[in-house]
Protein backbone atom coordinates (compact mmCIF):
# COMPACT_ATOMS: atom_id res chain seq x y z
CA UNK A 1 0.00 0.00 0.00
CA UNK A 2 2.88 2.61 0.79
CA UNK A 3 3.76 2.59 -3.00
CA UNK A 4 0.64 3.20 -3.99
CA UNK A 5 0.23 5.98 -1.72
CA UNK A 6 -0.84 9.32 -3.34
CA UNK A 7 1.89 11.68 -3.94
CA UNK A 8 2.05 14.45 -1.43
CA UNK A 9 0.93 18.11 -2.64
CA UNK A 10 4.91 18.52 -2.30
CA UNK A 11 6.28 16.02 -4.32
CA UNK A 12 3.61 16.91 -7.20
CA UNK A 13 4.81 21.01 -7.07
CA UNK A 14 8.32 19.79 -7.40
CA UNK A 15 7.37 17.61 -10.60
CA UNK A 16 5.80 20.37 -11.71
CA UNK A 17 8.42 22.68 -11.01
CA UNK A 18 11.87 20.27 -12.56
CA UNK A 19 9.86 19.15 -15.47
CA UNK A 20 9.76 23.26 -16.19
CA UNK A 21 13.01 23.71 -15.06
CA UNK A 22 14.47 21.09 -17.75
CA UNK A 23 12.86 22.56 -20.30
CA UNK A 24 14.52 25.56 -20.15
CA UNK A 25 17.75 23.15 -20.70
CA UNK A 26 16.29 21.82 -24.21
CA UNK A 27 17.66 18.63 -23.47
CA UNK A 28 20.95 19.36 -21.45
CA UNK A 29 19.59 20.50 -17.92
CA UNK A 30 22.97 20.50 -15.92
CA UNK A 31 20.74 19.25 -12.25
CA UNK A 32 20.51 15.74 -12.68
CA UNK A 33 19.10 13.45 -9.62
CA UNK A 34 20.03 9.85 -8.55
CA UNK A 35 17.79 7.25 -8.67
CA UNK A 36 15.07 6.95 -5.98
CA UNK A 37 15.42 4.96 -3.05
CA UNK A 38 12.60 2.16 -1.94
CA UNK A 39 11.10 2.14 1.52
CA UNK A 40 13.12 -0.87 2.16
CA UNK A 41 16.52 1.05 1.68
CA UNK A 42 15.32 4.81 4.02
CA UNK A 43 13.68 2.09 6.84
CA UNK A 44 17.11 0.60 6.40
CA UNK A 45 18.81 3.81 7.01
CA UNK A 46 16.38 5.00 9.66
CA UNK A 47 17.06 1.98 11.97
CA UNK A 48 20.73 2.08 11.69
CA UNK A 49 20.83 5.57 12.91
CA UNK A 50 17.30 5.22 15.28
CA UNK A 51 16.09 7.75 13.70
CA UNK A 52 12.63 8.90 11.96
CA UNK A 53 13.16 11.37 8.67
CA UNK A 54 10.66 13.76 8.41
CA UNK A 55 8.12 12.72 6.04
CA UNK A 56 8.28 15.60 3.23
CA UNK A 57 12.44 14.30 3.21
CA UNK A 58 10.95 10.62 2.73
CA UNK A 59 8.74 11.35 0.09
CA UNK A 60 11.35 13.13 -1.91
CA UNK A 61 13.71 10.15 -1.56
CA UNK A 62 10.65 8.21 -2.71
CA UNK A 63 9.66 9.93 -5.45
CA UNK A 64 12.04 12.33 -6.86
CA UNK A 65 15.85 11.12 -5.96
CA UNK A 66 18.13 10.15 -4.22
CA UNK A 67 20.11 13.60 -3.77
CA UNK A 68 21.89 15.01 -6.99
CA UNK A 69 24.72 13.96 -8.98
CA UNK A 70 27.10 16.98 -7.97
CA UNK A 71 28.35 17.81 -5.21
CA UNK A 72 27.67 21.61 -5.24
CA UNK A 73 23.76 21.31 -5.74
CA UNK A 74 21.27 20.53 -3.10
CA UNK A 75 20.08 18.03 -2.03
CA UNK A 76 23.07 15.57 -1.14
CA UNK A 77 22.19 12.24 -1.70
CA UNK A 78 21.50 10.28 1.80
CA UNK A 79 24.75 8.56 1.85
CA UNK A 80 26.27 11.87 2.24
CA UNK A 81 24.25 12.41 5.39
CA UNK A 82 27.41 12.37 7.79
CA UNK A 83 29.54 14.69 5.21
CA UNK A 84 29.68 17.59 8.03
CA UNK A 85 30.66 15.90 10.49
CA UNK A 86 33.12 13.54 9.08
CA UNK A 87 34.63 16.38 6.85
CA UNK A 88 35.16 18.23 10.45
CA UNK A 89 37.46 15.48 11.94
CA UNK A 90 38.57 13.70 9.14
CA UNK A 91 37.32 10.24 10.34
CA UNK A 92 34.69 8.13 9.64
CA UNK A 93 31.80 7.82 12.55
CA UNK A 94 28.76 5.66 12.33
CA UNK A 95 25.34 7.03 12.67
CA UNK A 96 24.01 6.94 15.72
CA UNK A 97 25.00 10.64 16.77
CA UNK A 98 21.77 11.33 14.71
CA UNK A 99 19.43 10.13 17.32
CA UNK A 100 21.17 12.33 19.88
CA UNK A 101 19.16 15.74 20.32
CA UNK A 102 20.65 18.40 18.59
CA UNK A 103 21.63 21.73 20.91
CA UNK A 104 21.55 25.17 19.20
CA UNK A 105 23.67 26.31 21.73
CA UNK A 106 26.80 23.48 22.07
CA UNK A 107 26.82 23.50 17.96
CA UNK A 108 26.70 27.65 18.59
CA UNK A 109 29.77 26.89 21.21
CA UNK A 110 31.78 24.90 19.53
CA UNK A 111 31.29 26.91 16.10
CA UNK A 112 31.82 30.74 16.89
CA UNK A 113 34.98 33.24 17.47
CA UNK A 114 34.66 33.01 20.97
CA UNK A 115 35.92 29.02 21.37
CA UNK A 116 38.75 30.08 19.37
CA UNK A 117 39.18 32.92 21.92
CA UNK A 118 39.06 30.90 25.45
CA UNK A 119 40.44 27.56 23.57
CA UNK A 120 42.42 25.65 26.48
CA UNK A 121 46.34 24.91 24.92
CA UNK A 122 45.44 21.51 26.93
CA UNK A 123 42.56 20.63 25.06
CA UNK A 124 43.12 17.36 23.36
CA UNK A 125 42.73 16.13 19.73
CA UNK A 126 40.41 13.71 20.93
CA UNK A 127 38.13 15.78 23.36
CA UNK A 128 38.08 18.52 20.52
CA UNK A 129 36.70 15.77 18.08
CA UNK A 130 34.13 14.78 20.88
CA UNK A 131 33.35 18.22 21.30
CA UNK A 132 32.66 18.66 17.49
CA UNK A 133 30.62 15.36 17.80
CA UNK A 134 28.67 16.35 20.37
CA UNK A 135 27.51 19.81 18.68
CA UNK A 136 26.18 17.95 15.31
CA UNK A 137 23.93 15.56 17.30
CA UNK A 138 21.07 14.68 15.43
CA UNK A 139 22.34 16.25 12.33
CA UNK A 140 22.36 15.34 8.51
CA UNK A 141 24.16 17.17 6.14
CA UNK A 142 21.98 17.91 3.33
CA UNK A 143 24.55 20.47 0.94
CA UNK A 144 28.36 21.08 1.56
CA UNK A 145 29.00 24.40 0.33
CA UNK A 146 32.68 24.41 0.64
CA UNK A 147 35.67 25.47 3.03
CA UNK A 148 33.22 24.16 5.85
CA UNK A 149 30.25 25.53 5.28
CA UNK A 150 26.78 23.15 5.41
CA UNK A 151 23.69 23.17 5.46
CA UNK A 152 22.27 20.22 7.56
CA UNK A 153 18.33 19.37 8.62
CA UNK A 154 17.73 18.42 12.19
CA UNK A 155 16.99 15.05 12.88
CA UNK A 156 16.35 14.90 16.67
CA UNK A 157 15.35 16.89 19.53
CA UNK A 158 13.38 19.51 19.62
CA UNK A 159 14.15 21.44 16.40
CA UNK A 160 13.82 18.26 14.72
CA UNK A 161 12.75 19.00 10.75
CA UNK A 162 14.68 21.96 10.89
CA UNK A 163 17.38 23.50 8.57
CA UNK A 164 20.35 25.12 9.32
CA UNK A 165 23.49 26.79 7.87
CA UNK A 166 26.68 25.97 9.76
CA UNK A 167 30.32 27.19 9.62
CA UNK A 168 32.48 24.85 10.94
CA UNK A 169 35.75 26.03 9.92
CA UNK A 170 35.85 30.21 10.34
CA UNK A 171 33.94 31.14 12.97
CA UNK A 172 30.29 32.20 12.84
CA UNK A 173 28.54 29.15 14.08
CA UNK A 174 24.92 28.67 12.54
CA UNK A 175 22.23 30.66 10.71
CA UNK A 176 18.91 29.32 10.46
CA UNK A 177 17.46 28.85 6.80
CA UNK A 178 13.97 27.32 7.01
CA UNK A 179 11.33 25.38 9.20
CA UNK A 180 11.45 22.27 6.79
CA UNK A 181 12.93 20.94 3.71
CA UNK A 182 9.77 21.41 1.41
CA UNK A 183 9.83 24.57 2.21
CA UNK A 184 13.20 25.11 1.67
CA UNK A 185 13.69 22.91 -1.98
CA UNK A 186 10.59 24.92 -2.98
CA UNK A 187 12.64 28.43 -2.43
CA UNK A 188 15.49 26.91 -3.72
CA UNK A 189 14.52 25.31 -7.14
CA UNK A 190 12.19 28.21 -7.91
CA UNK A 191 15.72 30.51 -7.43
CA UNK A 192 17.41 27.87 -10.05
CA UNK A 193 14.07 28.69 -12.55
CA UNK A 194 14.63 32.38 -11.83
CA UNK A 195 18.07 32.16 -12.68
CA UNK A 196 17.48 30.23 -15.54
CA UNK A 197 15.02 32.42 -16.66
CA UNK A 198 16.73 35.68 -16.20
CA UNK A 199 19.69 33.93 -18.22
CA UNK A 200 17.41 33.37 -21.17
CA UNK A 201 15.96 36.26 -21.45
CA UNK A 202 18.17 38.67 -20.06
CA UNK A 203 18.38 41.78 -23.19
CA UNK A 204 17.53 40.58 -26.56
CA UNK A 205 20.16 39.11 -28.52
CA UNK A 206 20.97 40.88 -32.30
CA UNK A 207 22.80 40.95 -35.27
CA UNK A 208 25.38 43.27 -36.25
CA UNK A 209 28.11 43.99 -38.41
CA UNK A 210 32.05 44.97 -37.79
CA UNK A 211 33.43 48.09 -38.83
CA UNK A 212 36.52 48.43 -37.26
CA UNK A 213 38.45 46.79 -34.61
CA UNK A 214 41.10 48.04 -32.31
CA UNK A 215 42.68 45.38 -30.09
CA UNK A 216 44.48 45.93 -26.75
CA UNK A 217 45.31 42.66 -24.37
CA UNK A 218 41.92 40.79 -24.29
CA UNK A 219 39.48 43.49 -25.00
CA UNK A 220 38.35 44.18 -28.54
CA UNK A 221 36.81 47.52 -28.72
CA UNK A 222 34.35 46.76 -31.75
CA UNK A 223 32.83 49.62 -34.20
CA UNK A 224 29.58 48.08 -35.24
CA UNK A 225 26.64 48.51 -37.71
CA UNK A 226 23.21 46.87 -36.55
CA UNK A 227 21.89 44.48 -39.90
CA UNK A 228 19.27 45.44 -41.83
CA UNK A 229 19.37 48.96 -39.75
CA UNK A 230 22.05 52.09 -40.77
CA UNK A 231 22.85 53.08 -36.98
CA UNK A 232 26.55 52.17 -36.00
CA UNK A 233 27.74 51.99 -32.52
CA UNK A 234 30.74 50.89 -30.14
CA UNK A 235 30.85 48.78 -27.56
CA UNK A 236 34.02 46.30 -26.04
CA UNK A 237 33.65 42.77 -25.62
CA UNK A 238 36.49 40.76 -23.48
CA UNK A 239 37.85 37.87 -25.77
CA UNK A 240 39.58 35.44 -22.97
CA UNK A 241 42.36 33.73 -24.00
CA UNK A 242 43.05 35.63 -27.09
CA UNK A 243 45.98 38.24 -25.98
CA UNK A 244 46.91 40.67 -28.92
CA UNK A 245 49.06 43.87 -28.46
CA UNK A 246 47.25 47.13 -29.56
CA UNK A 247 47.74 47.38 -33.24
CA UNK A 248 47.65 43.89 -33.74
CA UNK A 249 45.60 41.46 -35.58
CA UNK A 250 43.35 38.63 -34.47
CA UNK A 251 41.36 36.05 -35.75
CA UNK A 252 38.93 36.08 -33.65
CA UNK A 253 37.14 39.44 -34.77
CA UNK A 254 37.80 41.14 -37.64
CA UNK A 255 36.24 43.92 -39.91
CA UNK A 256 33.22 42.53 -41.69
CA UNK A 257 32.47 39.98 -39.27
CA UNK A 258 28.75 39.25 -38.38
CA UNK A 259 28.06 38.85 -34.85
CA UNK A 260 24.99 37.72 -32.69
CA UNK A 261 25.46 39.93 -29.36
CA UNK A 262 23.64 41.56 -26.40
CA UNK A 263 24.87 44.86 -24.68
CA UNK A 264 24.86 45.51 -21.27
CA UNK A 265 26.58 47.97 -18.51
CA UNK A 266 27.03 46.56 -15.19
CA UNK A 267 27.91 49.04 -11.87
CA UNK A 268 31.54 47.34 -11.08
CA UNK A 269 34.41 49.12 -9.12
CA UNK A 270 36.46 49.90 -11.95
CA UNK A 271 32.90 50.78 -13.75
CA UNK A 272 30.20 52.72 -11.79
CA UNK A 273 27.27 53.30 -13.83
CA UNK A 274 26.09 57.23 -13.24
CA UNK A 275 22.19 56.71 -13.57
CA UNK A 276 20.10 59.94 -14.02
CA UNK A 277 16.34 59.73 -14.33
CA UNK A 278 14.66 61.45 -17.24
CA UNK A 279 11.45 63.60 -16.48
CA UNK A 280 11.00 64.90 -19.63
CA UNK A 281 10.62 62.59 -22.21
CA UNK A 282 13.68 62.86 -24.93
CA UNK A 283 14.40 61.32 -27.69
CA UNK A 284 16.12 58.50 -26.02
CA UNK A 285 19.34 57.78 -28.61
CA UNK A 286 23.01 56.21 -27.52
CA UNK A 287 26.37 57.94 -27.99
CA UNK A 288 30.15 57.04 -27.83
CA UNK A 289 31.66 59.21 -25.29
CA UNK A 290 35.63 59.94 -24.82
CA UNK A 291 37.77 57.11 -26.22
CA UNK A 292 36.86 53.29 -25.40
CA UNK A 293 35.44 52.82 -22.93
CA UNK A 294 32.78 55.69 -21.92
CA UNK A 295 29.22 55.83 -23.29
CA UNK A 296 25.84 57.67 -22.34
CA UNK A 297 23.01 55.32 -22.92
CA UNK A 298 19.19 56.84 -23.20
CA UNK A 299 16.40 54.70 -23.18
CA UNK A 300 13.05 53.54 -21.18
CA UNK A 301 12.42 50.58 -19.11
CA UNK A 302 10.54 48.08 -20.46
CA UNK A 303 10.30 45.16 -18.20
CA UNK A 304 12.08 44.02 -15.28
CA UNK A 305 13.85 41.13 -13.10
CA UNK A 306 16.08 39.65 -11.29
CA UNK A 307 19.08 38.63 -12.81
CA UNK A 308 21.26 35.56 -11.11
CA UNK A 309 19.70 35.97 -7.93
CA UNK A 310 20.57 38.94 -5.85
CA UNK A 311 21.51 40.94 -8.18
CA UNK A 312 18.42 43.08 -9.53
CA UNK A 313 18.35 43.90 -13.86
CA UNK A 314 16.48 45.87 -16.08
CA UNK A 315 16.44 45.94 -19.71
CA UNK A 316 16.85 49.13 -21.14
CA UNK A 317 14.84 49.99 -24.35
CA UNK A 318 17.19 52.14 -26.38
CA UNK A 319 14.57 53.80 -29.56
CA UNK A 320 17.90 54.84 -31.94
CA UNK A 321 18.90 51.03 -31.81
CA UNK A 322 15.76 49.12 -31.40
CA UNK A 323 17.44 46.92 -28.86
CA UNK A 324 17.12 46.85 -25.44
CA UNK A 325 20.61 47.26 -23.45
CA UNK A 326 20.72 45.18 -19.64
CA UNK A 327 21.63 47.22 -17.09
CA UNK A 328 23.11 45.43 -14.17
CA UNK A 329 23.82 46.06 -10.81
CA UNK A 330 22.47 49.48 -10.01
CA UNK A 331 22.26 49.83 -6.33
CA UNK A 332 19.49 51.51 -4.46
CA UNK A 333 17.60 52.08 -7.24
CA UNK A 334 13.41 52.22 -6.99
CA UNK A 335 13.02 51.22 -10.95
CA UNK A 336 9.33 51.31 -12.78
CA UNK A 337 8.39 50.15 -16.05
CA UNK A 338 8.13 53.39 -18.30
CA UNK A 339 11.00 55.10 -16.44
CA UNK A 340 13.49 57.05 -18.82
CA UNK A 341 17.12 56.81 -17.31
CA UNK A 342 20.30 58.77 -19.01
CA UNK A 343 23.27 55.89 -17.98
CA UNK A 344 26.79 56.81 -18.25
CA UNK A 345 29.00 53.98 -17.98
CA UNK A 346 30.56 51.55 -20.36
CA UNK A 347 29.09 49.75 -22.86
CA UNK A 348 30.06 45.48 -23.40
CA UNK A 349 28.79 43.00 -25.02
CA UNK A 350 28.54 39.31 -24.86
CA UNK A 351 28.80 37.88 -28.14
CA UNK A 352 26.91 34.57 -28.85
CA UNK A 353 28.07 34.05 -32.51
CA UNK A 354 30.41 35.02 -35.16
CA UNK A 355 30.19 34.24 -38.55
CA UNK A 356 31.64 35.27 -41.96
């Protein structure tokens, strides 16, 4: 009867939600899952470590996977369940520290600046392990984010079902990151469609021409003419691994090449964007400023979104070109649709093809 159990309002979102997010892959979606487990194989696990998982965890095993393929997505697979603990005193442990209540404050304790600070000299290598031991009680690791960061769901006591983000290595103990893992995979896969999304989308990709080239190191500054449309413009694009000395010649761009690209201007340290807001509508039209590397972009806002997580975009519509031009990483900036911005900064582009 349990495998012929309806699937739980969870399990069907997240169907809902990967089938999407492979589409967006056409065929080569980079999250791939391991197989599912069977209820003989988690009842298995739960009795070695007398332990009970918390159902929505089950049903994922059950019905989605066992945990991904790489090591840098979430969620581990189960047999990576003791990964934060083992990875903090290099040895292997069994599991029955999972059915050992888990303490906020001894994990807190053991984690933070201030054990460094009052460390006893005399503290042994093997009372520091059982200290370490002792503050991932009921504990499984459920992501390993690198250089000792985790994030783990409780397993016993009374924050059992419970997620948390733990340094073990530098100092700053935990963090707490959600009241269950449905609720947490939810956030997290619908950032991966967001992402995904906001990659795919991000400013309209176009066609253009080359008119000149000048090369120095790895930037081409390119002189361009849109196809099909008289309006030339200039705009670098960073070429990696193709280092040419300024008056040189390369093969990878070169006057009459057509190119698929997208512009954008991004507020970096050696790049602040100076972002004016239009009242009056004007003509909005771009212009090369200076030599290189300085433009003033005019155009209206269109749409907007968030771009990689964190980091909020918006697509400006520039009339003269027809294109829109992503603007990235603007801070403290309240941005509407229909806005017109004057944006001083400098222009790149990401090219996506080159053909001749």
């Amino acid at each position: 009867m349990r495998d012929t159990a309806p699937k739980s309002a969870f399990i069907t979102k997240v169907e809902e939600m990967l089938d999407q997010y492979r589409s967006l892959y056409d065929g080569d979606c980079p999250y791939i899952l391991n197989d599912c487990l069977t209820w003989e194989q988690i009842e298995q696990f739960e009795a070695s470590a007398h332990i009970v998982l918390p159902q929505d965890y089950k049903d994922f095993l059950l019905h989605i996977g066992n945990g991904v393929q790489r090591a840098k997505q979430f969620p581990l697979s189960l047999s990576h369940a003791k990964d934060s603990l083992e990875s903090s005193i290099q040895k292997t442990v069994g599991l029955e520290y999972m059915s050992l209540p888990f303490s906020l404050e001894k994990c807190n304790s053991c984690f933070d600046d201030d054990f460094d600070e009052t460390e006893d000299d005399t503290v042994t290598d093997e009372a520091y392990d059982h200290m370490i031991i002792e503050a991932l009680h009921g504990t499984i690791t459920l992501h390993n984010d690198g250089c000792g960061y985790f994030i783990v769901m409780i397993v016993s006591g009374e924050l059992s079902g419970k997620l948390y983000y733990i340094d073990t290595a530098n100092g700053q103990g935990t963090r707490f990151v959600s009241d269950s893992f449905a609720e947490y995979y939810l956030k997290w896969l619908n950032q991966q469609l967001t992402r995904r999304l906001a990659y795919l989308k991000q400013n309209d990709k176009f066609d253009c021409v080359i008119t000149d080239v000048k090369l120095g190191g790895n930037v081409r500054d390119l002189h361009v003419r849109k196809m099909n449309h008289n309006f030339l413009f200039q705009f670098e694009y960073f070429c990696p691994n193709d280092f040419m000395l300024e008056g040189g010649y390369s093969e990878y761009t070169k006057v009459h090449d057509h190119l698929v690209v997208s512009l954008y201007m991004e507020h970096i340290s050696y790049s602040v964007l100076e972002v004016t807001h239009v009242d009056i509508h004007t003509e909005p039209s771009i212009t090369h400023v200076g030599e290189r590397s300085l433009h003033e972009v005019i155009g209206r806002v269109n749409r907007l979104f968030t771009h990689d997580i964190g980091g909020n975009c918006f697509p400006l519509y520039v009339e003269g070109l027809e294109q829109e031009i992503l603007i990235k990483g603007v801070k403290d900036l309240i941005v509407s649709v229909g806005d017109v911005y004057k944006i001083r900064g400098r222009l790149s582009g990401e090219v996506y093809r080159i053909t001749r």
